[in-house]
N, C-alpha and C. Protein backbone atom coordinates (compact mmCIF):
# COMPACT_ATOMS: atom_id res chain seq x y z
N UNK A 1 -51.87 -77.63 -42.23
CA UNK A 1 -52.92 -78.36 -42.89
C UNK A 1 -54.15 -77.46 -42.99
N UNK A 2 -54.83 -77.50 -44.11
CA UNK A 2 -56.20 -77.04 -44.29
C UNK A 2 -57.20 -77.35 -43.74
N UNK A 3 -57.89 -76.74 -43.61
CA UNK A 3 -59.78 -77.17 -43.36
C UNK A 3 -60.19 -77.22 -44.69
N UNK A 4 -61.02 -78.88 -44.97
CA UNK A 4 -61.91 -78.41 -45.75
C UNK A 4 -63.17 -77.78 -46.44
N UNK A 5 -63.14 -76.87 -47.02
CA UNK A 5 -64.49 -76.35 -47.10
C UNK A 5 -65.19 -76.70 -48.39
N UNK A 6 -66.58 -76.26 -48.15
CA UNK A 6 -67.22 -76.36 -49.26
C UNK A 6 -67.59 -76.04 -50.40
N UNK A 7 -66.70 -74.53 -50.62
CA UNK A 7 -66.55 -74.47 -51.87
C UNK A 7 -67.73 -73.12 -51.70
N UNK A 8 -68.86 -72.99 -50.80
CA UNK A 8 -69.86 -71.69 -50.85
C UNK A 8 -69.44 -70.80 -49.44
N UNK A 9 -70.15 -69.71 -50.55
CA UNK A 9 -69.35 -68.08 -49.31
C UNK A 9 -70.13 -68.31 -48.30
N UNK A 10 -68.96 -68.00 -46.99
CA UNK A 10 -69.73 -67.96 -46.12
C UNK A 10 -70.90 -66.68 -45.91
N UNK A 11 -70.95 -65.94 -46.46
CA UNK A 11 -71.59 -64.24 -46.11
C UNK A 11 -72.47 -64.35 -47.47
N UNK A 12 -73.12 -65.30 -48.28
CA UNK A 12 -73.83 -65.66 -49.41
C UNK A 12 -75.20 -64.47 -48.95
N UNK A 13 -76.22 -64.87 -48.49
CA UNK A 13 -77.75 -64.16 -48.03
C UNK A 13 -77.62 -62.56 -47.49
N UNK A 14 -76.40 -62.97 -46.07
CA UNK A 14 -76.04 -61.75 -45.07
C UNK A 14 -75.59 -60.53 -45.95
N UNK A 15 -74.36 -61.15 -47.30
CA UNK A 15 -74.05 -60.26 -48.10
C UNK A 15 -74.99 -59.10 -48.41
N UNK A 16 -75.95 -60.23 -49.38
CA UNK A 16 -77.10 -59.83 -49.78
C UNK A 16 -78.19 -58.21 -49.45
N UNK A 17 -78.40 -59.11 -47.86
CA UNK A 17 -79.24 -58.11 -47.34
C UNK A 17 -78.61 -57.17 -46.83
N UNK A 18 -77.51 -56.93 -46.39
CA UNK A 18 -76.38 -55.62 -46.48
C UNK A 18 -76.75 -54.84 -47.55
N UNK A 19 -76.54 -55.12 -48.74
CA UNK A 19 -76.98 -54.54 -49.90
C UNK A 19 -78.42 -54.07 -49.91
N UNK A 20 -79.21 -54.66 -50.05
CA UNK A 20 -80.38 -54.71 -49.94
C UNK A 20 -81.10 -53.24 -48.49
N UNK A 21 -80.86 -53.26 -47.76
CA UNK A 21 -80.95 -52.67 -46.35
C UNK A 21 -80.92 -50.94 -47.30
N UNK A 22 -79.85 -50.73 -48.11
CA UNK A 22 -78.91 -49.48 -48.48
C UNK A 22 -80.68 -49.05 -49.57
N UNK A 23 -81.12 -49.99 -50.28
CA UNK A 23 -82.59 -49.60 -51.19
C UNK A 23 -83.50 -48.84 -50.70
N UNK A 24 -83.76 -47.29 -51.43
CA UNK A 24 -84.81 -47.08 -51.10
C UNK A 24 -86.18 -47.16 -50.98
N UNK A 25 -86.44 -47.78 -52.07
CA UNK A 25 -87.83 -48.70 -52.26
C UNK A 25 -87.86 -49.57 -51.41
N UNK A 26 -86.67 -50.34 -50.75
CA UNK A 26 -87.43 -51.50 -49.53
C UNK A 26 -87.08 -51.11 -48.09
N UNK A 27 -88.19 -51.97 -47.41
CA UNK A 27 -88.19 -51.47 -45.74
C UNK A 27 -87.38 -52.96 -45.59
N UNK A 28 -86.94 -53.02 -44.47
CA UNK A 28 -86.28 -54.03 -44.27
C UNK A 28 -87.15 -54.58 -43.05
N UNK A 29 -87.58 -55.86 -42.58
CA UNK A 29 -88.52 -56.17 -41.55
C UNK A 29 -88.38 -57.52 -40.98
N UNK A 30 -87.98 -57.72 -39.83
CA UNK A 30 -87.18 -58.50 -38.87
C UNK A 30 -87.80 -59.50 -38.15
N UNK A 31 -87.86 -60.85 -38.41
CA UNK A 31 -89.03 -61.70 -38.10
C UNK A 31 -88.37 -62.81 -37.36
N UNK A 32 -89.17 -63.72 -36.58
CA UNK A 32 -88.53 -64.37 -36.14
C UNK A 32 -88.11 -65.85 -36.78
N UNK A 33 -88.25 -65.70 -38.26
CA UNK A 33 -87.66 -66.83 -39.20
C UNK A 33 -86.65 -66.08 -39.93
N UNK A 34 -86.28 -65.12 -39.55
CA UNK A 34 -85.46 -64.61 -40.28
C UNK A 34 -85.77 -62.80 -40.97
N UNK A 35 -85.11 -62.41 -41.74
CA UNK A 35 -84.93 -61.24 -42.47
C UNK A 35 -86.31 -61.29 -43.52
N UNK A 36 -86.96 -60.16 -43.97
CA UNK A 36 -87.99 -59.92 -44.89
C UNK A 36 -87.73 -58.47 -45.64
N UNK A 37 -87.96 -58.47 -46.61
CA UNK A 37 -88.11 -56.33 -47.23
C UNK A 37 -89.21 -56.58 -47.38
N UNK A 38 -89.69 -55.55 -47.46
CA UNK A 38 -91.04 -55.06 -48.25
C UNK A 38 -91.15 -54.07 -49.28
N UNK A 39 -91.67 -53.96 -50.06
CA UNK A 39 -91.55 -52.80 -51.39
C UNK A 39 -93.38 -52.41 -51.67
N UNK A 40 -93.54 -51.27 -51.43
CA UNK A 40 -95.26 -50.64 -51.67
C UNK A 40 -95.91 -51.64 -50.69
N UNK A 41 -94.96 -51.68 -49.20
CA UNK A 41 -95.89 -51.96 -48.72
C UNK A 41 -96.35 -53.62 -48.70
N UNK A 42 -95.78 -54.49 -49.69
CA UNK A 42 -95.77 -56.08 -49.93
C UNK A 42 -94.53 -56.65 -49.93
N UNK A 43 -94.67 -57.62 -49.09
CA UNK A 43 -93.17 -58.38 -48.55
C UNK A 43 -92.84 -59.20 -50.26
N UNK A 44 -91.64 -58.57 -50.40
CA UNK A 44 -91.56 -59.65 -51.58
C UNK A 44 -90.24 -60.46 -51.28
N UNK A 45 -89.12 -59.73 -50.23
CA UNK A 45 -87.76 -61.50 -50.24
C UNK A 45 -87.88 -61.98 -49.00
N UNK A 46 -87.57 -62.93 -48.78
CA UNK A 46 -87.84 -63.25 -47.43
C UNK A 46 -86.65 -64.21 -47.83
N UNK A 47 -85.89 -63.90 -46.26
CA UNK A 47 -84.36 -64.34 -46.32
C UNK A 47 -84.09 -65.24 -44.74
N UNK A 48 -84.43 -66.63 -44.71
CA UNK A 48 -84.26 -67.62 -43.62
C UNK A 48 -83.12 -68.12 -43.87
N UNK A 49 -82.46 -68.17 -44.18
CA UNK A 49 -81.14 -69.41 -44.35
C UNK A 49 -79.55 -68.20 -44.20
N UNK A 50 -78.63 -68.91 -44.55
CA UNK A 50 -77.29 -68.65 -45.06
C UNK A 50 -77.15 -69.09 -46.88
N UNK A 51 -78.35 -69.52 -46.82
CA UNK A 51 -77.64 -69.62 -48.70
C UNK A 51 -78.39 -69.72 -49.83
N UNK A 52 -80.23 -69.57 -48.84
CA UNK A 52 -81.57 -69.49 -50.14
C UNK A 52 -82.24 -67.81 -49.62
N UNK A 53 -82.65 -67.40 -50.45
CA UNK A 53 -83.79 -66.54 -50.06
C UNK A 53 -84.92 -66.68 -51.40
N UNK A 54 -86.04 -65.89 -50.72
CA UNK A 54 -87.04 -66.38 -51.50
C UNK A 54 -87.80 -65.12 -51.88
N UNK A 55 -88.70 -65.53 -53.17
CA UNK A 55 -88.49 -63.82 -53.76
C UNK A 55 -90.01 -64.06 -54.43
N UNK A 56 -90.77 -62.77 -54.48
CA UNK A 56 -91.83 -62.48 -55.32
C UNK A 56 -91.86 -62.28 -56.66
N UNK A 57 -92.13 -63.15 -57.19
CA UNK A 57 -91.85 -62.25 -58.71
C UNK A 57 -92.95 -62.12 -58.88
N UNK A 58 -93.93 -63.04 -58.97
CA UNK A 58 -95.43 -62.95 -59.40
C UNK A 58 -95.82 -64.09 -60.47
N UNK A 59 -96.74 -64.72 -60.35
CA UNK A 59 -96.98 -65.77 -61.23
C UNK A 59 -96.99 -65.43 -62.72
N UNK A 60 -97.53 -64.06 -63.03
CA UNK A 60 -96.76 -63.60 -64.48
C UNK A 60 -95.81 -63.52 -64.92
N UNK A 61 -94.93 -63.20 -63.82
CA UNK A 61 -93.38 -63.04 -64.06
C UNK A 61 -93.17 -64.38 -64.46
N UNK A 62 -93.25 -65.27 -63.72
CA UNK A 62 -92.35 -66.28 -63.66
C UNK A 62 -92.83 -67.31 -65.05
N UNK A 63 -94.26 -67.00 -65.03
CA UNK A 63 -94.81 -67.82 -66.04
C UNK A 63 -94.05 -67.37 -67.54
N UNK A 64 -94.07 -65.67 -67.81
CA UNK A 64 -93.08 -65.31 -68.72
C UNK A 64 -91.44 -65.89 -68.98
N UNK A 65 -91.11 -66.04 -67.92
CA UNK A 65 -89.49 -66.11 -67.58
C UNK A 65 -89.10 -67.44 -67.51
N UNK A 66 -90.29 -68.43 -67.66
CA UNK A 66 -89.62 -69.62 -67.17
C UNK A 66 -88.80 -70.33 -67.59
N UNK A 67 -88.20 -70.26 -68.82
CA UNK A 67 -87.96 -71.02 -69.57
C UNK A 67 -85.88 -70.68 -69.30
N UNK A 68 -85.70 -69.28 -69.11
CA UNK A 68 -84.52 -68.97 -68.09
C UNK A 68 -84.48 -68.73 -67.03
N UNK A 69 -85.45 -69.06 -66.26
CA UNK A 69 -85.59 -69.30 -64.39
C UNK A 69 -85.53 -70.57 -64.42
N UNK A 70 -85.69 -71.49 -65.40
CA UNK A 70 -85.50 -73.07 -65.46
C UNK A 70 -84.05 -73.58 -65.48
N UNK A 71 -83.89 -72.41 -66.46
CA UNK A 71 -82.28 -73.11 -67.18
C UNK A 71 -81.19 -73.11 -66.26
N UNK A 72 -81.55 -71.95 -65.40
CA UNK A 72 -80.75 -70.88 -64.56
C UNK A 72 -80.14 -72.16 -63.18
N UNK A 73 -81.16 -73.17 -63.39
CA UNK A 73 -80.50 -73.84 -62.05
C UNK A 73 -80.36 -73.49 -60.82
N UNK A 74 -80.18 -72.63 -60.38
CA UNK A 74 -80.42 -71.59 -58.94
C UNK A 74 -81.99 -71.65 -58.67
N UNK A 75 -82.69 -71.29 -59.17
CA UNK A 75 -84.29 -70.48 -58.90
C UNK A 75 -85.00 -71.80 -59.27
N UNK A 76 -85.70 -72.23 -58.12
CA UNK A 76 -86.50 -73.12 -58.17
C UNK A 76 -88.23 -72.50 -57.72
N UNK A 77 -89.25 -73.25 -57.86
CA UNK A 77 -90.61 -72.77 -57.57
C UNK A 77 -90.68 -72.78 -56.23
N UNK A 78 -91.32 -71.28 -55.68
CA UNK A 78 -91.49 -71.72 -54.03
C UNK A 78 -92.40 -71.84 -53.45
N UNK A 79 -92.71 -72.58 -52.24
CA UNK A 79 -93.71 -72.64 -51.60
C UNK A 79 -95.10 -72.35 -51.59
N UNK A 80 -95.25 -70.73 -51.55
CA UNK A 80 -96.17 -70.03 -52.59
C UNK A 80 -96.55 -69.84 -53.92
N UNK A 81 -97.71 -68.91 -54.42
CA UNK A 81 -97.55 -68.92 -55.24
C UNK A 81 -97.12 -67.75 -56.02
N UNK A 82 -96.35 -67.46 -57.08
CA UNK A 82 -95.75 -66.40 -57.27
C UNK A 82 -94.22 -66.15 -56.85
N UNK A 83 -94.33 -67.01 -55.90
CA UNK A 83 -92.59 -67.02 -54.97
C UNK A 83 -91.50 -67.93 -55.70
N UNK A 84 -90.71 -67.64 -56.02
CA UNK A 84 -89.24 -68.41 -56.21
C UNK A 84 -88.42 -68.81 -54.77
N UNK A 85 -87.70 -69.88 -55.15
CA UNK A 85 -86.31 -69.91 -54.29
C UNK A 85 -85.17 -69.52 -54.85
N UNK A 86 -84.19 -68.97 -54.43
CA UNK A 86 -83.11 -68.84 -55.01
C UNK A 86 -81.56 -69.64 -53.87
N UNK A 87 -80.83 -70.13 -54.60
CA UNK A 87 -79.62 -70.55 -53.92
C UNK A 87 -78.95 -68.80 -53.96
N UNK A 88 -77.79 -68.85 -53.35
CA UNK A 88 -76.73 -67.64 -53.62
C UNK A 88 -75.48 -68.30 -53.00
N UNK A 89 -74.71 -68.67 -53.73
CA UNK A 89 -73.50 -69.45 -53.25
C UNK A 89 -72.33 -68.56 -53.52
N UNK A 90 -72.64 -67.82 -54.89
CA UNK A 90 -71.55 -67.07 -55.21
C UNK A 90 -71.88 -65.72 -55.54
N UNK A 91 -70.56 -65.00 -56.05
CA UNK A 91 -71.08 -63.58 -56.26
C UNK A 91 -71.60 -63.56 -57.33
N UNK A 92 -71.58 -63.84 -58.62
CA UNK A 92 -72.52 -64.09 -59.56
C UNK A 92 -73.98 -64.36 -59.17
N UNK A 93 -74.36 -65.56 -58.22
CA UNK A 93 -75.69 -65.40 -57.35
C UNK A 93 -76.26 -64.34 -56.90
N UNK A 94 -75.14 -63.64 -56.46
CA UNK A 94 -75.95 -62.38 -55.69
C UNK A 94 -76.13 -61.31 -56.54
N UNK A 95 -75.77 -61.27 -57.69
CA UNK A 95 -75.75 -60.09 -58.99
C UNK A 95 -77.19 -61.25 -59.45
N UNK A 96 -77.26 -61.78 -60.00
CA UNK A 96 -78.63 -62.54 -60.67
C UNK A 96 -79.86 -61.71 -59.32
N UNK A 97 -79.70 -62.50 -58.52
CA UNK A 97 -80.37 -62.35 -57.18
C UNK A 97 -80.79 -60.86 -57.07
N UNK A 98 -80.30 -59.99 -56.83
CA UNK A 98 -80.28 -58.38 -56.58
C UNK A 98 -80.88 -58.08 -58.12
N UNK A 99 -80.78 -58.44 -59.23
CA UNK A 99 -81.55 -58.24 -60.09
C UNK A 99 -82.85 -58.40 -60.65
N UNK A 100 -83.03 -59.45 -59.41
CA UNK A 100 -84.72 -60.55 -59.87
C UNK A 100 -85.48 -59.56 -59.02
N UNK A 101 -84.22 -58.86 -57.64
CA UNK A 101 -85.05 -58.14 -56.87
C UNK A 101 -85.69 -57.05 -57.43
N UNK A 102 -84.82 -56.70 -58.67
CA UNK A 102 -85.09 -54.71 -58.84
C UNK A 102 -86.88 -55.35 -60.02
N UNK A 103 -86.56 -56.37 -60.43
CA UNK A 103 -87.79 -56.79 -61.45
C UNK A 103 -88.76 -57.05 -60.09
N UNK A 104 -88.68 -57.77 -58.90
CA UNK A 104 -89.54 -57.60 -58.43
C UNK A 104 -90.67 -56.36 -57.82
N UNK A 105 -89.64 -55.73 -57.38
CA UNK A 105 -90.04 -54.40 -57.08
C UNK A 105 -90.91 -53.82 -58.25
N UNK A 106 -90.39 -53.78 -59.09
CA UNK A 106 -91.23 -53.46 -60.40
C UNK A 106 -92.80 -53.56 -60.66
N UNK A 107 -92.43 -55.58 -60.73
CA UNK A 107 -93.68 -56.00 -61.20
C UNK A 107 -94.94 -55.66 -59.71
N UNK A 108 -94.04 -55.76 -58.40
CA UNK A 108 -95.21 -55.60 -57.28
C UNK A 108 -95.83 -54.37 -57.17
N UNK A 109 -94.91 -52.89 -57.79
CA UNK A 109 -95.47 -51.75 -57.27
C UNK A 109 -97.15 -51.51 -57.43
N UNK A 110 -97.81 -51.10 -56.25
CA UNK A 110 -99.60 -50.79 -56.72
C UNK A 110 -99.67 -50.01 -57.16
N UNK A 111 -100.85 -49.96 -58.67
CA UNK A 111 -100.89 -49.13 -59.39
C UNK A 111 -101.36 -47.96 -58.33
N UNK A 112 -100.65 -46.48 -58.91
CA UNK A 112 -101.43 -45.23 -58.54
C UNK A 112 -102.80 -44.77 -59.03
């Protein structure tokens, strides 16, 4: 007989920041709510759970993007301001996800 499960990876976030860890643009920084990177120096994911992390884009970003950060169903508004949530249930999640990251990095770097 089976166990039933729920249908989301177990290694969804952990995946993630495996990946993530390997970037040279981010520091990786170890808190006691969990996992954080930083990029120039500004924390932009911050990773508490097994299946959300939460991401900087910047209130420009998002204000540009919203209309497929809406559609997208995953990425909800976070806490902050400028911050997203993201689910990551699947590997498709984590390809979206790892991509919002490389735009984050982007939009956060301080000008030289």
């Amino acid at each position: 007989m089976r166990a039933h499960t729920s249908g989301r990876s177990t290694d969804g976030v952990a995946n993630v920041a495996a990946q993530l860890i390997c970037w040279p643009a981010l520091a990786l920084k170890r808190t006691r709510r969990g996992l954080g990177f930083r990029a120039s120096g500004r924390e932009i994911v911050r990773m508490r759970g097994d299946h959300t992390a939460e991401l900087l884009l910047t209130t420009p970003m998002i204000d540009r993007w919203a209309r497929v950060l809406t559609d997208c169903h995953r990425v909800t508004p976070g806490t902050d301001a400028g911050w997203v949530i993201m689910t990551i249930d699947s590997r498709a999640d984590a390809e979206l996800f790892l991509s919002l990251v490389s735009v984050a990095i982007k939009v956060n770097q301080t000008p030289r």
